[in-house]
Every structure is written in structure tokens, then in C-alpha cells.
N, C-alpha and C. Protein backbone atom coordinates (compact mmCIF):
# COMPACT_ATOMS: atom_id res chain seq x y z
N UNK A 1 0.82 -1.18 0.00
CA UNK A 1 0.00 0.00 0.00
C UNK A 1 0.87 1.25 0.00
N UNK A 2 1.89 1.40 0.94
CA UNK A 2 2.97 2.29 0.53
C UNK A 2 3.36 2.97 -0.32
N UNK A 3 3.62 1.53 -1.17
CA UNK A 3 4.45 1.70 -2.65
C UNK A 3 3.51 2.35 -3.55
N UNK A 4 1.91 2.18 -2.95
CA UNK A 4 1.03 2.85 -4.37
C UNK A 4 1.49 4.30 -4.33
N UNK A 5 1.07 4.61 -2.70
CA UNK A 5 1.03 5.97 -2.35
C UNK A 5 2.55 6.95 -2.74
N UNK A 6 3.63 6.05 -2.38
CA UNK A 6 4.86 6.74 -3.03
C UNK A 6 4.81 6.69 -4.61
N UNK A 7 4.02 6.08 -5.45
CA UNK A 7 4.16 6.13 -6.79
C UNK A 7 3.27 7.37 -7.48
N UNK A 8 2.38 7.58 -6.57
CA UNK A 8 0.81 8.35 -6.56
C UNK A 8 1.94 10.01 -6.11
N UNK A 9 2.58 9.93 -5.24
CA UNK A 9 3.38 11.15 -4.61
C UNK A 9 4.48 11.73 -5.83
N UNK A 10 4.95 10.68 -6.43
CA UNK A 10 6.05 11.37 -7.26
C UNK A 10 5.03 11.56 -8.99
N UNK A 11 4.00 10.62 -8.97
CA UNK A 11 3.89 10.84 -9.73
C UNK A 11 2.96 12.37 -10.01
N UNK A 12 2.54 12.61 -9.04
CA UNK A 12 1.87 13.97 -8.71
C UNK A 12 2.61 14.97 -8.80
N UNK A 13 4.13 14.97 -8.56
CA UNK A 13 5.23 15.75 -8.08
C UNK A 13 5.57 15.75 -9.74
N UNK A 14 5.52 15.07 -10.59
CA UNK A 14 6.27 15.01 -11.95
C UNK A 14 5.17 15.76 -13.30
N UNK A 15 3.95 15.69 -12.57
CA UNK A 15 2.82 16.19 -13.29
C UNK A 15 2.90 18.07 -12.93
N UNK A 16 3.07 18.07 -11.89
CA UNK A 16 2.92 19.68 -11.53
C UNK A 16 4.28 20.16 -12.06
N UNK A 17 5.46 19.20 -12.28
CA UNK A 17 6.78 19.99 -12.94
C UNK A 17 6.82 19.98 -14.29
N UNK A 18 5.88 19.19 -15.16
CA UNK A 18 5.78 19.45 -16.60
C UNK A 18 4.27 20.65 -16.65
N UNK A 19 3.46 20.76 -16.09
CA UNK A 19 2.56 21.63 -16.20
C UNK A 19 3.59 23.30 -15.77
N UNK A 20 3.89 23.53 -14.60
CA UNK A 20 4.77 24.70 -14.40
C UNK A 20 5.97 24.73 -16.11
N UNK A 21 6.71 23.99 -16.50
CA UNK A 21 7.61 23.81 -17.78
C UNK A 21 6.15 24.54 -18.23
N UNK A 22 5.29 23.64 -18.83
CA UNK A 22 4.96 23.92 -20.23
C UNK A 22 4.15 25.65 -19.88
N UNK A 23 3.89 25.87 -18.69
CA UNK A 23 3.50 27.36 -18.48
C UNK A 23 4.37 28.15 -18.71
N UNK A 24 5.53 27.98 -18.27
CA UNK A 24 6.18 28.78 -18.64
C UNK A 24 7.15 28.82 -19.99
N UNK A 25 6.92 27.93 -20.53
CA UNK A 25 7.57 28.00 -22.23
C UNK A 25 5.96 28.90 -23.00
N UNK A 26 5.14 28.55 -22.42
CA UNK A 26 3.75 29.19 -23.35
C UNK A 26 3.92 30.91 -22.89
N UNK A 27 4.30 31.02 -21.69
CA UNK A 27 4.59 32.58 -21.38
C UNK A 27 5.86 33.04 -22.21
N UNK A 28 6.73 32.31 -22.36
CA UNK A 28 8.38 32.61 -22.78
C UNK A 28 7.89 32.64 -24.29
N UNK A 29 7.03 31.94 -25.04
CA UNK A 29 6.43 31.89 -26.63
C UNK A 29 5.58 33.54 -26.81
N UNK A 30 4.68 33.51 -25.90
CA UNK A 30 3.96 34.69 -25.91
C UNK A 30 4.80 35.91 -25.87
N UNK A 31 5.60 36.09 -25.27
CA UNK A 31 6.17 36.89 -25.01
C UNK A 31 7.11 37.34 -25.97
N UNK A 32 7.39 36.11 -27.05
CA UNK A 32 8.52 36.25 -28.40
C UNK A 32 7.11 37.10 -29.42
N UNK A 33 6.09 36.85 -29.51
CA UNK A 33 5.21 36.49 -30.30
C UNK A 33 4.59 35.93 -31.11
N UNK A 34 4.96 34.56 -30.43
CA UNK A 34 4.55 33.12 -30.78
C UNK A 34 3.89 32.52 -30.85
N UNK A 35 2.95 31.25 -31.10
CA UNK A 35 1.74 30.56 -30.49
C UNK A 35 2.44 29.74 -30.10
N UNK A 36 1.99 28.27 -29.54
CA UNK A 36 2.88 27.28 -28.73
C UNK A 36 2.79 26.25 -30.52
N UNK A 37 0.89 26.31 -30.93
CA UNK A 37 1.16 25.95 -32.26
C UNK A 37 2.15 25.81 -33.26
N UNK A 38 2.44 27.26 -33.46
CA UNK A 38 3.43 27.50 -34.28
C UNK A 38 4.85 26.60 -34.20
N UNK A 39 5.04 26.84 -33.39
CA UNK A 39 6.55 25.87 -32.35
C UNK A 39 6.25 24.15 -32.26
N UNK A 40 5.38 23.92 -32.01
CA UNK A 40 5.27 22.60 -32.35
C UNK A 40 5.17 21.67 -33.45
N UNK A 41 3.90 22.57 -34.20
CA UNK A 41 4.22 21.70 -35.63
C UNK A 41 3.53 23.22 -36.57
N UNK A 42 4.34 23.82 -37.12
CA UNK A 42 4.23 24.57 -38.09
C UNK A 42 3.56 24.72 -39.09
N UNK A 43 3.44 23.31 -39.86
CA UNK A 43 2.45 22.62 -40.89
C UNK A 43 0.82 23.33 -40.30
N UNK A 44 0.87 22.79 -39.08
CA UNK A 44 -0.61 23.11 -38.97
C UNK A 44 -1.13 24.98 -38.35
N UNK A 45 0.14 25.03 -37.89
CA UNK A 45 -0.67 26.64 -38.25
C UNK A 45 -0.50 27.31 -39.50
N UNK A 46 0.27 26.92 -40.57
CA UNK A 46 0.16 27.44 -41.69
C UNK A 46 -1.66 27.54 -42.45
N UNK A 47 -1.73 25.88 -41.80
CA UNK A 47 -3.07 25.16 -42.74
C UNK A 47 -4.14 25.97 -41.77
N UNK A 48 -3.90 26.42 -40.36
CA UNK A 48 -4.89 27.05 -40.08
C UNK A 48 -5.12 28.66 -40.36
N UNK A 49 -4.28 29.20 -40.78
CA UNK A 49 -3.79 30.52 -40.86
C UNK A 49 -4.83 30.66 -42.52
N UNK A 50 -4.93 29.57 -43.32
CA UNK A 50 -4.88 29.37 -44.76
C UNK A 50 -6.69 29.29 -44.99
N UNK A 51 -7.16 28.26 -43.31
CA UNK A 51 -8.40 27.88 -43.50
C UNK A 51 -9.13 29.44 -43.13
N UNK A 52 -8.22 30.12 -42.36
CA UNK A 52 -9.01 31.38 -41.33
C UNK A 52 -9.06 32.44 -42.74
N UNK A 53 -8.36 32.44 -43.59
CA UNK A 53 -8.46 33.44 -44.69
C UNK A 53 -9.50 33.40 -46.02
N UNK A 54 -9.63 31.94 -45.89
CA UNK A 54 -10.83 31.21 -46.43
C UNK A 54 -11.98 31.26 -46.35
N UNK A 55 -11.72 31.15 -44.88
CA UNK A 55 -13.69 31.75 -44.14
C UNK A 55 -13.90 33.36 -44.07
N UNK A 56 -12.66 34.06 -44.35
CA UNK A 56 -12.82 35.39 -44.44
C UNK A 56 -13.46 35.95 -45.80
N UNK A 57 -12.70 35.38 -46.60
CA UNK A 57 -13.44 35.41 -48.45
C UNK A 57 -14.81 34.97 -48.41
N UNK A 58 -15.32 33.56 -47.54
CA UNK A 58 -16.21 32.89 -47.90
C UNK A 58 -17.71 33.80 -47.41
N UNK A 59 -17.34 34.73 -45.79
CA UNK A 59 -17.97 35.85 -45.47
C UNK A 59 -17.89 36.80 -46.24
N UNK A 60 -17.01 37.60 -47.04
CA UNK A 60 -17.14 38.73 -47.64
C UNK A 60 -18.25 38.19 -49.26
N UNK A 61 -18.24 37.15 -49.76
CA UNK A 61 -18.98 36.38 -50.67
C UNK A 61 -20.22 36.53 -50.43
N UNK A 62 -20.57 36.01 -48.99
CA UNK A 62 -22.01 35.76 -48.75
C UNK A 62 -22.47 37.61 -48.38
N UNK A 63 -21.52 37.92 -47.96
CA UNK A 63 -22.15 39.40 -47.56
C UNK A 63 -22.54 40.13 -49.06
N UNK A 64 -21.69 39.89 -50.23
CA UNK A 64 -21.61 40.40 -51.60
C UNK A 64 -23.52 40.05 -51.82
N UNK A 65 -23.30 38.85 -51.59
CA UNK A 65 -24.46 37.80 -52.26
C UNK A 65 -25.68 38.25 -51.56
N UNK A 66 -25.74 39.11 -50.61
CA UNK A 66 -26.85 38.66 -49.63
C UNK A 66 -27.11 40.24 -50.05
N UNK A 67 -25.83 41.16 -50.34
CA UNK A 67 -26.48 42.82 -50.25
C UNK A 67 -26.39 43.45 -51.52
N UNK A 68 -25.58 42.60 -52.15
CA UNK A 68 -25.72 43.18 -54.04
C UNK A 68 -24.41 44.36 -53.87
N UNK A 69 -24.60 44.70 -55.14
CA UNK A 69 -23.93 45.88 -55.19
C UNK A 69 -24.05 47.18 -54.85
N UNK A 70 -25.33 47.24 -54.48
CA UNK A 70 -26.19 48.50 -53.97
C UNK A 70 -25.93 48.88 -52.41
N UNK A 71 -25.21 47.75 -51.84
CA UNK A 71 -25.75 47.49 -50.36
C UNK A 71 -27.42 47.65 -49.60
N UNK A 72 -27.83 46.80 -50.99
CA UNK A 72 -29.21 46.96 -50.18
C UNK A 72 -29.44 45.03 -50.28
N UNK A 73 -30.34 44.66 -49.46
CA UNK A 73 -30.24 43.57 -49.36
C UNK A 73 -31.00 43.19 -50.57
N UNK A 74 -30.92 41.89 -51.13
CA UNK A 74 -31.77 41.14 -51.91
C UNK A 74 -32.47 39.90 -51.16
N UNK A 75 -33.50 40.13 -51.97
CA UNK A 75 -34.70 39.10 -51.18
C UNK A 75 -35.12 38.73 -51.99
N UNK A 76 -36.41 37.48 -51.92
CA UNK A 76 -36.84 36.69 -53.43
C UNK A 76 -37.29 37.50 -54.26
N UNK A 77 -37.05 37.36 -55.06
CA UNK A 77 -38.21 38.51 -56.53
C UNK A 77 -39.01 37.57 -56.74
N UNK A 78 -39.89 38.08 -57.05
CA UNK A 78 -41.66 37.94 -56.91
C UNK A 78 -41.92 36.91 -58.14
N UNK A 79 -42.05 36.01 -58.27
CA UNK A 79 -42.21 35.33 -59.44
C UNK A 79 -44.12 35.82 -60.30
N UNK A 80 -43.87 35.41 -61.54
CA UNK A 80 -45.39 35.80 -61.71
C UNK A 80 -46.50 35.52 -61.53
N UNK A 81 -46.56 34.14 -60.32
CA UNK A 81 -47.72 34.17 -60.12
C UNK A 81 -47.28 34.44 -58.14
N UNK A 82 -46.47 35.12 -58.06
CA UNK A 82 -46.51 35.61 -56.88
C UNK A 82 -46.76 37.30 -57.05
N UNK A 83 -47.17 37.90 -57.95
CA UNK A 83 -47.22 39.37 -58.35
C UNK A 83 -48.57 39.57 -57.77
N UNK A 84 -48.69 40.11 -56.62
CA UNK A 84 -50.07 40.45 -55.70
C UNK A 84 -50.81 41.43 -55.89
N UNK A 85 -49.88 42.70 -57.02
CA UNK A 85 -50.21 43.63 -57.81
C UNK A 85 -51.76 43.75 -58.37
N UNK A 86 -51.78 42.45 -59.34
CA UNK A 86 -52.34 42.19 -59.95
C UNK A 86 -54.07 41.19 -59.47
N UNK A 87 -53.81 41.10 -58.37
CA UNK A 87 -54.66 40.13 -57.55
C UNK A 87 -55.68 41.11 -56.48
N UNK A 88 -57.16 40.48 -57.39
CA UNK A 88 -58.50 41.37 -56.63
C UNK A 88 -58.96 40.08 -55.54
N UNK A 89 -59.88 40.78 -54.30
CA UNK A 89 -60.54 39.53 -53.62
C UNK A 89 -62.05 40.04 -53.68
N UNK A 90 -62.83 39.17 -54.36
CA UNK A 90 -64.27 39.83 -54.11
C UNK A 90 -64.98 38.90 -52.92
N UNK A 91 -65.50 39.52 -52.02
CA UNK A 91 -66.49 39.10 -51.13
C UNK A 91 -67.89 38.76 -51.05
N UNK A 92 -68.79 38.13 -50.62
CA UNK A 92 -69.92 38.47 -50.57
C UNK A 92 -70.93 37.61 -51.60
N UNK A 93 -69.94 36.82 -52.59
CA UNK A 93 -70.78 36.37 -53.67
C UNK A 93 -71.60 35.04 -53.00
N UNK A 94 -72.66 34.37 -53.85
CA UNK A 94 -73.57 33.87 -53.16
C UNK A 94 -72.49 32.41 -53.19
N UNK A 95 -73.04 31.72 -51.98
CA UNK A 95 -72.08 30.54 -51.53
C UNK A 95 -72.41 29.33 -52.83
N UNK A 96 -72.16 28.15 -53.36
CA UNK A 96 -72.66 27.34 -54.39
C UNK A 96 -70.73 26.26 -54.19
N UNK A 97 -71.34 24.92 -54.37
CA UNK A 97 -70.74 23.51 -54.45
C UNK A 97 -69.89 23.50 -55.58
N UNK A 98 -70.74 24.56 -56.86
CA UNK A 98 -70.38 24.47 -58.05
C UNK A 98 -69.63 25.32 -58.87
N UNK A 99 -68.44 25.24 -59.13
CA UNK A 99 -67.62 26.52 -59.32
C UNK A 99 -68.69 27.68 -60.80
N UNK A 100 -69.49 26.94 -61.85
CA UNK A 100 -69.99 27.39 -62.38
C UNK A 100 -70.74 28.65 -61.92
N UNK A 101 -71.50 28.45 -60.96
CA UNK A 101 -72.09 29.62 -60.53
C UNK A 101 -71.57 30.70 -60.39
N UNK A 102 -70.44 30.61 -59.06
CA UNK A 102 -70.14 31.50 -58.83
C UNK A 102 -68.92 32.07 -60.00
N UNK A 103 -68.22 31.30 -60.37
CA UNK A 103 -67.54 31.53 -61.79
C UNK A 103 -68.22 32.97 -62.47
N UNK A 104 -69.67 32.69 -62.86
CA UNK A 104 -69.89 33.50 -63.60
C UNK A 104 -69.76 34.71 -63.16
N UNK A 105 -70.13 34.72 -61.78
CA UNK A 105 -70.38 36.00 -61.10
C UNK A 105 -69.38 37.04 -60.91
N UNK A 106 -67.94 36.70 -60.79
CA UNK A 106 -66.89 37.29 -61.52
C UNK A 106 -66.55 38.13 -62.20
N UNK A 107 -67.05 37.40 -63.65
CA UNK A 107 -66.82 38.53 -64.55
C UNK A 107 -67.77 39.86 -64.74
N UNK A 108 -69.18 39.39 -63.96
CA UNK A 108 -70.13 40.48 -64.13
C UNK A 108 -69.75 41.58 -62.96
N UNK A 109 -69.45 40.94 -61.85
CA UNK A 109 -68.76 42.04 -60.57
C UNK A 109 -67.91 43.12 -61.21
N UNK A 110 -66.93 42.47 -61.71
CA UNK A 110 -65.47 43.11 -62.34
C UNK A 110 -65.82 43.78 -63.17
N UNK A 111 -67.24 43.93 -64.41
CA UNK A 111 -67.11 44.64 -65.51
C UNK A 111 -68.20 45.71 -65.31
N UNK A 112 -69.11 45.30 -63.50
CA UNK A 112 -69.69 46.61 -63.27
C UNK A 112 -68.67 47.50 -62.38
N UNK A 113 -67.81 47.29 -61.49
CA UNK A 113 -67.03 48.10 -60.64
C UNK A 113 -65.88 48.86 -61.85
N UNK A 114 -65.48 48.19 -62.56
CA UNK A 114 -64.50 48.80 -63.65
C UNK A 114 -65.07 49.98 -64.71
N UNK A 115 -66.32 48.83 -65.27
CA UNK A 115 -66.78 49.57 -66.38
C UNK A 115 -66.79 48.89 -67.45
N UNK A 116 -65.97 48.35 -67.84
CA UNK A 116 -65.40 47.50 -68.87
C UNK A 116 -65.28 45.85 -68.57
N UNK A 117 -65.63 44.99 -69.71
CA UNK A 117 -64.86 43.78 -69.21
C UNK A 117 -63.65 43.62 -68.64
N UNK A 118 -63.26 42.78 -68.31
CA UNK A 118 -61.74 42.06 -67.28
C UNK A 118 -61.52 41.21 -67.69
N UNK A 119 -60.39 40.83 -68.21
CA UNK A 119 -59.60 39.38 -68.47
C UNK A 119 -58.98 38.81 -67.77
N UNK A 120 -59.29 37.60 -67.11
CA UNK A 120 -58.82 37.09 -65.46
C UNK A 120 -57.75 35.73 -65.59
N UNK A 121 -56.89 35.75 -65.61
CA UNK A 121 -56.15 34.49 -65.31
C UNK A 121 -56.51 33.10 -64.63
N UNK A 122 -56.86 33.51 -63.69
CA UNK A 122 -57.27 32.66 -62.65
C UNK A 122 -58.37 32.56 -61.47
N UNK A 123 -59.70 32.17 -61.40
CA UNK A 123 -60.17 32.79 -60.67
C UNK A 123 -60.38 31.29 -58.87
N UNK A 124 -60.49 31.86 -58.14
CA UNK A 124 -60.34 30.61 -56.82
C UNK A 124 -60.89 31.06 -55.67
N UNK A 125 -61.76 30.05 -55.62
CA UNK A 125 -62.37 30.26 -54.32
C UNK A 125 -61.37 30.01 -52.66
N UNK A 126 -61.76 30.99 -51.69
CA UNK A 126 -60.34 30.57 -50.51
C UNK A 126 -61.40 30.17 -49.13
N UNK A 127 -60.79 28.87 -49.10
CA UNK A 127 -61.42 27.73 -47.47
C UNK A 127 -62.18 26.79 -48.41
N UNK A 128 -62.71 26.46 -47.23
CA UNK A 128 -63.36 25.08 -47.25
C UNK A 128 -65.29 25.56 -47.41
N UNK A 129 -65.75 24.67 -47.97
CA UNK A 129 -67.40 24.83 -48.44
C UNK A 129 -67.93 25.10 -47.29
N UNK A 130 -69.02 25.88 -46.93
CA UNK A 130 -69.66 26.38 -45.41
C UNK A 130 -70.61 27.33 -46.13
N UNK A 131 -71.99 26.12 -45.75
CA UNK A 131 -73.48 26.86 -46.30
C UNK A 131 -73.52 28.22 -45.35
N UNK A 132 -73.09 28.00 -44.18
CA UNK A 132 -73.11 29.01 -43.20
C UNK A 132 -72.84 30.24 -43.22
N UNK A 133 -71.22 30.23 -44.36
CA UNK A 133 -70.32 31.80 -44.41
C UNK A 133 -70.24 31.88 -45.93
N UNK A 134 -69.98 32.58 -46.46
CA UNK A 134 -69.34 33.15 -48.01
C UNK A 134 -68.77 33.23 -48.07
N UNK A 135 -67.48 32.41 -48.97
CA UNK A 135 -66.01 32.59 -49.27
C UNK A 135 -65.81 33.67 -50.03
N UNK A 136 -64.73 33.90 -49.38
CA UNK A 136 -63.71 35.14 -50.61
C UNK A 136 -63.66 34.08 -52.03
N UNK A 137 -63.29 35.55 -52.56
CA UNK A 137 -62.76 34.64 -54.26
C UNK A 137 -62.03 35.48 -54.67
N UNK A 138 -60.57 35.01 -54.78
CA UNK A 138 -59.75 35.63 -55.32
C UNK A 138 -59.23 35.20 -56.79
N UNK A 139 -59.05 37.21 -57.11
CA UNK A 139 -58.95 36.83 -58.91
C UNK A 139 -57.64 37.03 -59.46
N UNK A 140 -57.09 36.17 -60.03
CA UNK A 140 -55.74 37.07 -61.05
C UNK A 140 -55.67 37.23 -62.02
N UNK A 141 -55.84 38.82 -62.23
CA UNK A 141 -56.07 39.72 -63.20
C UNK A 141 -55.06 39.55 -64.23
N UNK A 142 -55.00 39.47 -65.67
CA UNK A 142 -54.33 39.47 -66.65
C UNK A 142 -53.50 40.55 -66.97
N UNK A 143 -52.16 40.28 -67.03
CA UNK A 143 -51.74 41.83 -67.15
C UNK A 143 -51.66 42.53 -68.92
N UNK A 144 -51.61 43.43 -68.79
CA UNK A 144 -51.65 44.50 -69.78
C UNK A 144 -51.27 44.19 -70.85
């Protein structure tokens, strides 16, 4: 039992004299203006020095990419059937199972509020069937 404890004693004693060493070679490095990296294996702070300049480009890229040349940001552009411009919602029309009905009712809404006929892209009822409420119906208007 001794022998553990004297092996446990020096070996404790041999751990605190390479920890004090390597503190003070990392202070004696710092102080050159060194890393301990550098001094040990060179190779790899080159390769890290190489990766850190990499992610620096790879940020100035995404910042290019993200703000344009304007420095204004870019965001999705509107595809054409995302153009909301162009998109009426009429309310109120009478409820029906059958898109025919209300279909028609559409074009007669649109060509008394305008004046004129309307040429509609697309016309769609929004929710679910409910004798109860009247769906919106939204239209997309044909452009010019």
C-alpha cells in the first residue's frame, strides 16, 4: 500500500513539474510572439492561418451575395404568379358547391365596378365549403 502511495506522490510531483515547464515555455512563446502551435508543428498553423483566410473570403462572398452591389439587401423577386399587384378579392358572392355559378359572377362584378370587361387568369375560391359563411374569391387579373 505504501508503494502505491509513493508512486501516486512522485507521480503527482512530476505532473505539476511538466505543467509549471509547459507554463512557462507558453509565457516565454507569448512573449517572443509566438503561439505554442506554431513551435510545435508549423504545418498546422500554416493550414490554419490558410483555412481562417478562407472563411474570411467565404464571409465577404455571402455578404456580396446577400447585399448586391447596392448594399441593399436582396430578397426573393416575386415570381409571376406571386405578383399580388395584380390580384383582386371579391367578397360576398352567393355561396354554391359548383364553381360554375359562382364563376360566372366574376366577370359580371369586375365589368360593373371597372366599367369594362376584365380578363382574369385565374379565378379561386379561398377555405373550405360552409353553407353558413361566403367565401372570398380571389382573382388574377391578366396583365396588360
Amino acid at each position: 500500500m505504501c508503494s502505491v502511495v509513493e508512486k501516486q506522490s512522485k507521480l503527482q510531483a512530476t505532473v505539476e513539474r511538466l505543467a509549471a515547464n509547459v507554463d512557462a515555455n507558453s509565457q516565454q512563446l507569448a512573449s517572443n510572439g509566438q503561439s505554442t502551435t506554431s513551435v510545435i508543428n508549423p504545418g498546422l498553423a500554416q493550414t490554419i492561418d490558410t483555412t481562417d483566410r478562407k472563411l474570411d473570403e467565404i464571409r465577404d462572398n455571402i455578404g456580396k451575395i446577400q447585399f448586391g452591389s447596392t448594399g441593399k439587401q436582396i430578397g426573393k423577386q416575386p415570381s409571376k404568379s406571386d405578383d399580388r399587384s395584380r390580384s383582386v378579392v371579391i367578397a360576398g358572392a352567393p355561396e354554391s358547391r359548383t364553381a360554375d355559378r359562382w364563376h360566372n359572377t366574376v366577370p359580371r362584378v369586375l365589368e360593373t365596378v371597372v366599367g369594362c370587361p376584365v380578363q382574369t387568369d385565374d379565378v379561386i375560391r379561398l377555405g373550405r365549403y360552409n353553407e353558413q359563411r361566403k367565401r372570398l374569391i380571389l382573382v388574377k387579373l391578366k396583365s396588360a
